[in-house]
PDB file of N, CA and C in Angstrom:
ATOM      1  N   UNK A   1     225.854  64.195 183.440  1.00  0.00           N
ATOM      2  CA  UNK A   1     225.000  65.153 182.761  1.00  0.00           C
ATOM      3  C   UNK A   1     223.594  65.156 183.365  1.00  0.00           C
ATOM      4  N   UNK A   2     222.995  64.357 183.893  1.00  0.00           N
ATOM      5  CA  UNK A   2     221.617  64.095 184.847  1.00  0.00           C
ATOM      6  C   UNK A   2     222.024  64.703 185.803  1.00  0.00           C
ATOM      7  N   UNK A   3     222.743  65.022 186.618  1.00  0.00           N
ATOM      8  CA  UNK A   3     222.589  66.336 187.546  1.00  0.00           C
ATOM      9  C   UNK A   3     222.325  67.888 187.071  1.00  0.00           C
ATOM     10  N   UNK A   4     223.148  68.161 185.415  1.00  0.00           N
ATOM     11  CA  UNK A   4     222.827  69.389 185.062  1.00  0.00           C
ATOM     12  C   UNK A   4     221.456  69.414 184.530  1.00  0.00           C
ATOM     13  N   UNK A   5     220.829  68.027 184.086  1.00  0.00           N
ATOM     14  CA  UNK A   5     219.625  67.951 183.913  1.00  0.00           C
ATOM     15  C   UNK A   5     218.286  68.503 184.673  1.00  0.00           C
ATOM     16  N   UNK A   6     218.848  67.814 185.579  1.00  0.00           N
ATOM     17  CA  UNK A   6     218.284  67.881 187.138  1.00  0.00           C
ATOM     18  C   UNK A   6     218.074  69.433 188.067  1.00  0.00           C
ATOM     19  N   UNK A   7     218.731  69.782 187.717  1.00  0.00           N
ATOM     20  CA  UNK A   7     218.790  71.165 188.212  1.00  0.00           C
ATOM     21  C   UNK A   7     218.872  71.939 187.184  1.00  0.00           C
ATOM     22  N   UNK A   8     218.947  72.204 185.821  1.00  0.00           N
ATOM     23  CA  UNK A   8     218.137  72.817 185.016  1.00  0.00           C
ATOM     24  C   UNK A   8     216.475  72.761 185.064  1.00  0.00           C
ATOM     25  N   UNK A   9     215.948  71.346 185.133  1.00  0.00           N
ATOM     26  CA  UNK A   9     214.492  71.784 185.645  1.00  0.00           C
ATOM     27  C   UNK A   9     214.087  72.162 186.726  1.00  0.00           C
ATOM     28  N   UNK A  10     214.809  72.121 188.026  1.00  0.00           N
ATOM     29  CA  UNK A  10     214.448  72.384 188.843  1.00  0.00           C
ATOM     30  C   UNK A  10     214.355  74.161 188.774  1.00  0.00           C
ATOM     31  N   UNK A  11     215.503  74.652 188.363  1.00  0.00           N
ATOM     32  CA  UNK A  11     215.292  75.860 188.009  1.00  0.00           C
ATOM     33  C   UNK A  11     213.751  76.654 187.429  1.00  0.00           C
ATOM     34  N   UNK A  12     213.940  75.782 185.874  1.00  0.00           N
ATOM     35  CA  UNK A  12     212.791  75.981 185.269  1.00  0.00           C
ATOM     36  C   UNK A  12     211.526  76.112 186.438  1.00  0.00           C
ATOM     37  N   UNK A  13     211.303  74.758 186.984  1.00  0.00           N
ATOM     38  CA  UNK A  13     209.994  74.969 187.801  1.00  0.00           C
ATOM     39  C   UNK A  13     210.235  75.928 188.991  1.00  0.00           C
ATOM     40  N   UNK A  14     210.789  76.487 189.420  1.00  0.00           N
ATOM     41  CA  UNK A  14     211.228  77.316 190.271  1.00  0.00           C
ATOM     42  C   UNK A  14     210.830  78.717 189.857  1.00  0.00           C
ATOM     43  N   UNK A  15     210.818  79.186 188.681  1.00  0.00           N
ATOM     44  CA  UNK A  15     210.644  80.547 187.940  1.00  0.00           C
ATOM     45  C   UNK A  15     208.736  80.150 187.759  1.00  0.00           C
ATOM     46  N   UNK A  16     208.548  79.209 186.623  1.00  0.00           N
ATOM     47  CA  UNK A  16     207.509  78.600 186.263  1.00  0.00           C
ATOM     48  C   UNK A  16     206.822  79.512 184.924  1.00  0.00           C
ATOM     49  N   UNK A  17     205.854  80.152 185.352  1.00  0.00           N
ATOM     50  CA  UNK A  17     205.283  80.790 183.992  1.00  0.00           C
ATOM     51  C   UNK A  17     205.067  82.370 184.577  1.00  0.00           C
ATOM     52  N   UNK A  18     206.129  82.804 185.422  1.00  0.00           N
ATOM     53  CA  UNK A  18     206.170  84.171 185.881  1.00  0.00           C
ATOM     54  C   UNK A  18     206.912  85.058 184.402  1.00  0.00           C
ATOM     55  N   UNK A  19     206.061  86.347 184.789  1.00  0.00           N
ATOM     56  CA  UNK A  19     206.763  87.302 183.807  1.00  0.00           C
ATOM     57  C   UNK A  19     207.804  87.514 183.974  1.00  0.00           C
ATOM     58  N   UNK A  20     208.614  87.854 183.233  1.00  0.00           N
ATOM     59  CA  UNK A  20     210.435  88.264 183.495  1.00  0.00           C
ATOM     60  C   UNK A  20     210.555  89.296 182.476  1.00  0.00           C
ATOM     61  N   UNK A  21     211.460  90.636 183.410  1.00  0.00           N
ATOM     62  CA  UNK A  21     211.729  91.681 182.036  1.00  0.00           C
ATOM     63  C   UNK A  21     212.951  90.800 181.535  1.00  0.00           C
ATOM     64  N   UNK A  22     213.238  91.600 179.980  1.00  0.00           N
ATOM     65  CA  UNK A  22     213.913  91.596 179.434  1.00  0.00           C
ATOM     66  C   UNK A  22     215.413  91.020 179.787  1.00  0.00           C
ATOM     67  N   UNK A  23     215.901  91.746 180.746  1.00  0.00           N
ATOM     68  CA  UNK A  23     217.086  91.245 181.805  1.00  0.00           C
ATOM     69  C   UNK A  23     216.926  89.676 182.157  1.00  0.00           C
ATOM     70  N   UNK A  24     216.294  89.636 183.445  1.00  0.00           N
ATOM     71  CA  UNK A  24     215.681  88.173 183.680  1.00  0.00           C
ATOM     72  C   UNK A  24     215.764  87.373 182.634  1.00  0.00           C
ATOM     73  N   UNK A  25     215.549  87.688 181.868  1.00  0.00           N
ATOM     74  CA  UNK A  25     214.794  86.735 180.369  1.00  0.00           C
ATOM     75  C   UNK A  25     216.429  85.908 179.789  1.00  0.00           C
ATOM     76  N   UNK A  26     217.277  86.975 179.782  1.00  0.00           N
ATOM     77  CA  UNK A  26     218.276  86.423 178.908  1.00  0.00           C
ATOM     78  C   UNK A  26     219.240  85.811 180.159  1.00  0.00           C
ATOM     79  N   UNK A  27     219.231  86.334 182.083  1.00  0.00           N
ATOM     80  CA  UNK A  27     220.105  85.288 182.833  1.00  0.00           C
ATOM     81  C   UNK A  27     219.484  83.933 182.525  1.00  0.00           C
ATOM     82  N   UNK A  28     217.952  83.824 182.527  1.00  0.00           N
ATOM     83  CA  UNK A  28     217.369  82.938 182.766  1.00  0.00           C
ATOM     84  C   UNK A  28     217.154  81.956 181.760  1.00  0.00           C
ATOM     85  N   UNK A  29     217.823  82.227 180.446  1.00  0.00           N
ATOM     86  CA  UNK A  29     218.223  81.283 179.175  1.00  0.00           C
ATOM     87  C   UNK A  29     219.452  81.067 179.253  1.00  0.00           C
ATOM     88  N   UNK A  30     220.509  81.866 179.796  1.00  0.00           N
ATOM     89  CA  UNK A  30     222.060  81.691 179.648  1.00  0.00           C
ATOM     90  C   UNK A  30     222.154  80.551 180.839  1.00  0.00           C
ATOM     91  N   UNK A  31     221.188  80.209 181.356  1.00  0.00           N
ATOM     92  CA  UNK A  31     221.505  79.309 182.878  1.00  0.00           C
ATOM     93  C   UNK A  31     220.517  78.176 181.954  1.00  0.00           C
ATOM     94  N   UNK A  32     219.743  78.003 181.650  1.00  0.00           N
ATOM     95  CA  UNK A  32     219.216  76.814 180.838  1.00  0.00           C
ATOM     96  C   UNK A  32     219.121  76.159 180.157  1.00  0.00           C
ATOM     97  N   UNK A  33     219.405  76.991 178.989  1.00  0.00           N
ATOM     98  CA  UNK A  33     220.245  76.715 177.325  1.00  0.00           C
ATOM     99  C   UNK A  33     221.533  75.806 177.405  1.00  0.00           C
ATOM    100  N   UNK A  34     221.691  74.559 176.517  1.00  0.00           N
ATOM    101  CA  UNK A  34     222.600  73.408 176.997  1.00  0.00           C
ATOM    102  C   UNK A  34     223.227  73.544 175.576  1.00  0.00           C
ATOM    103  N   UNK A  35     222.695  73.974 174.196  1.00  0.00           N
ATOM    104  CA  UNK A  35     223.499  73.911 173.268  1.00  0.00           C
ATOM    105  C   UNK A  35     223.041  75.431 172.721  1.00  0.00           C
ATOM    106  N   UNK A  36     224.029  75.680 171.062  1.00  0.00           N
ATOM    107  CA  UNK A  36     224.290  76.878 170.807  1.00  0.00           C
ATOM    108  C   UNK A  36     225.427  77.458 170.851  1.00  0.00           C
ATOM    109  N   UNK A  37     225.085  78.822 170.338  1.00  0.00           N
ATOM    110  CA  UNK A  37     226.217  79.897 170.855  1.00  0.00           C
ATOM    111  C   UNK A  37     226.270  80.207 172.063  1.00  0.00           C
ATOM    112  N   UNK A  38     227.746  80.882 172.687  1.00  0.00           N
ATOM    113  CA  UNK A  38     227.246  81.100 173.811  1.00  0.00           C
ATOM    114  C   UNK A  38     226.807  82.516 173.999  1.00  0.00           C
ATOM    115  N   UNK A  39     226.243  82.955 175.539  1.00  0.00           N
ATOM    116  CA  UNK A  39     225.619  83.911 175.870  1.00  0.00           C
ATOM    117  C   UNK A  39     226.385  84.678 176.392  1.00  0.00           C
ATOM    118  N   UNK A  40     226.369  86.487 176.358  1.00  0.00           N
ATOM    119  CA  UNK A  40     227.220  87.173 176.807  1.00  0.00           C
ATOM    120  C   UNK A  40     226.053  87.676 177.215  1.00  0.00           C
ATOM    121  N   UNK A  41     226.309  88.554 178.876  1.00  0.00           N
ATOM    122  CA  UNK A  41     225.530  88.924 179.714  1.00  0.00           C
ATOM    123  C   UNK A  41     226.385  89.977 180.061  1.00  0.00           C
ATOM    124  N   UNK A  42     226.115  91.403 179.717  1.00  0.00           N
ATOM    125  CA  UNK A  42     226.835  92.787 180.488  1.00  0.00           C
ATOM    126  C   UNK A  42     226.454  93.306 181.701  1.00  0.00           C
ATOM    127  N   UNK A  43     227.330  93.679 182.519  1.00  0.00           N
ATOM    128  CA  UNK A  43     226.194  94.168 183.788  1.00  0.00           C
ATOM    129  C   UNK A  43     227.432  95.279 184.149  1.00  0.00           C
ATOM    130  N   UNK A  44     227.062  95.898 185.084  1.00  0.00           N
ATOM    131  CA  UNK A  44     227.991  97.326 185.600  1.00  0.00           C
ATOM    132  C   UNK A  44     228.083  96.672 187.193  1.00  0.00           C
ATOM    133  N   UNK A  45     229.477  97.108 187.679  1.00  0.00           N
ATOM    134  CA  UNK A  45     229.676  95.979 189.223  1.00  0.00           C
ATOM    135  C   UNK A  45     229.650  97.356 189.795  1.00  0.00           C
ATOM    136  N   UNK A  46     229.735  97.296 191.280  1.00  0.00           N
ATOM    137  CA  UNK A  46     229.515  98.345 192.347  1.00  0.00           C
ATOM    138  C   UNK A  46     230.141  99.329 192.045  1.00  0.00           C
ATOM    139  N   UNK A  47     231.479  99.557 191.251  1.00  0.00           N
ATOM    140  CA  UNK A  47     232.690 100.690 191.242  1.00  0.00           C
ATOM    141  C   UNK A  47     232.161 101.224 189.965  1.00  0.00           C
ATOM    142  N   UNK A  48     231.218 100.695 189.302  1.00  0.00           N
ATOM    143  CA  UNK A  48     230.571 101.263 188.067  1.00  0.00           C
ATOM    144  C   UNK A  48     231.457 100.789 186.492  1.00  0.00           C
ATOM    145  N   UNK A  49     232.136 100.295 186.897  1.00  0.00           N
ATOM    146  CA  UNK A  49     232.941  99.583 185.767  1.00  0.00           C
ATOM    147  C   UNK A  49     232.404  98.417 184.918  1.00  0.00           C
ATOM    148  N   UNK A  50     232.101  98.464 183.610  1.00  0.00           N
ATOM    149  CA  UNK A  50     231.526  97.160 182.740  1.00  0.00           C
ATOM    150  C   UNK A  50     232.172  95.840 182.845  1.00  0.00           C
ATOM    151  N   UNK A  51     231.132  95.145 183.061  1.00  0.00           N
ATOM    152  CA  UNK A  51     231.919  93.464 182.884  1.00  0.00           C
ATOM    153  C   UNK A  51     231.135  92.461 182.199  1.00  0.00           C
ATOM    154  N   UNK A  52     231.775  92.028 181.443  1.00  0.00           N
ATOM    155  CA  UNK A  52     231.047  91.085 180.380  1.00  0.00           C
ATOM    156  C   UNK A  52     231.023  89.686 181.031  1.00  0.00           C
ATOM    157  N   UNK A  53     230.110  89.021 181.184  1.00  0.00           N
ATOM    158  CA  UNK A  53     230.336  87.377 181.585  1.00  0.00           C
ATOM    159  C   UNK A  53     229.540  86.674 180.171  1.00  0.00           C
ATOM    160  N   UNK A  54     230.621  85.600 180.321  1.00  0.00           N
ATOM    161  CA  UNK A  54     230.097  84.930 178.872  1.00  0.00           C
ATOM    162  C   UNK A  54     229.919  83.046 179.367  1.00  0.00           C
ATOM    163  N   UNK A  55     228.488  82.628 179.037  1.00  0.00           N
ATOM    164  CA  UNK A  55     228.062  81.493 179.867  1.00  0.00           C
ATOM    165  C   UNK A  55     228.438  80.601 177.923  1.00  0.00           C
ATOM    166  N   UNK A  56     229.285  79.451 178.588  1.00  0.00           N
ATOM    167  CA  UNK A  56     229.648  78.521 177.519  1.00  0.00           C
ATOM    168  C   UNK A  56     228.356  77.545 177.875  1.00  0.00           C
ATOM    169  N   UNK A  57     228.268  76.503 176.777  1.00  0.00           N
ATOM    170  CA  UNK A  57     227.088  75.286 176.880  1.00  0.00           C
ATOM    171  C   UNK A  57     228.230  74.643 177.193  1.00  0.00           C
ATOM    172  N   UNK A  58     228.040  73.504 178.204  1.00  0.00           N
ATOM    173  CA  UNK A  58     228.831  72.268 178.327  1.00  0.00           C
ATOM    174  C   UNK A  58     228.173  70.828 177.411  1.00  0.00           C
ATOM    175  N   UNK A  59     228.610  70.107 176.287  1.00  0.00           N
ATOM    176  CA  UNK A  59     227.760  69.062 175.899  1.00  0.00           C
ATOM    177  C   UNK A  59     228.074  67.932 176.738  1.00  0.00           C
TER     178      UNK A  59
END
């Protein structure tokens, strides 16, 4: 679990205290967030078709 540690902050300091729209905002909690519900993230892929990705917490 100290590696997901580990590279969860590294992330964090990597972004730092930059603005992020709305979008940004919620990849950038679904990749950091370790407990909870999980996060569903919609996006449209090249052929224009919807795809849901859903980020689980690992404890």
């Amino acid at each position: 679990m100290a590696l997901i540690d580990d590279r969860i902050a590294q992330f964090r300091a990597e972004v730092g205290d930059r603005e992020l729209t709305e979008e940004q905002r919620k990849i950038f909690n679904a990749f950091t967030k370790k407990n909870g519900a999980a996060t569903f993230l919609n996006v449209t892929d090249k052929d224009g078709r919807n795809v849901r990705i859903k980020f689980i917490q690992i404890k």
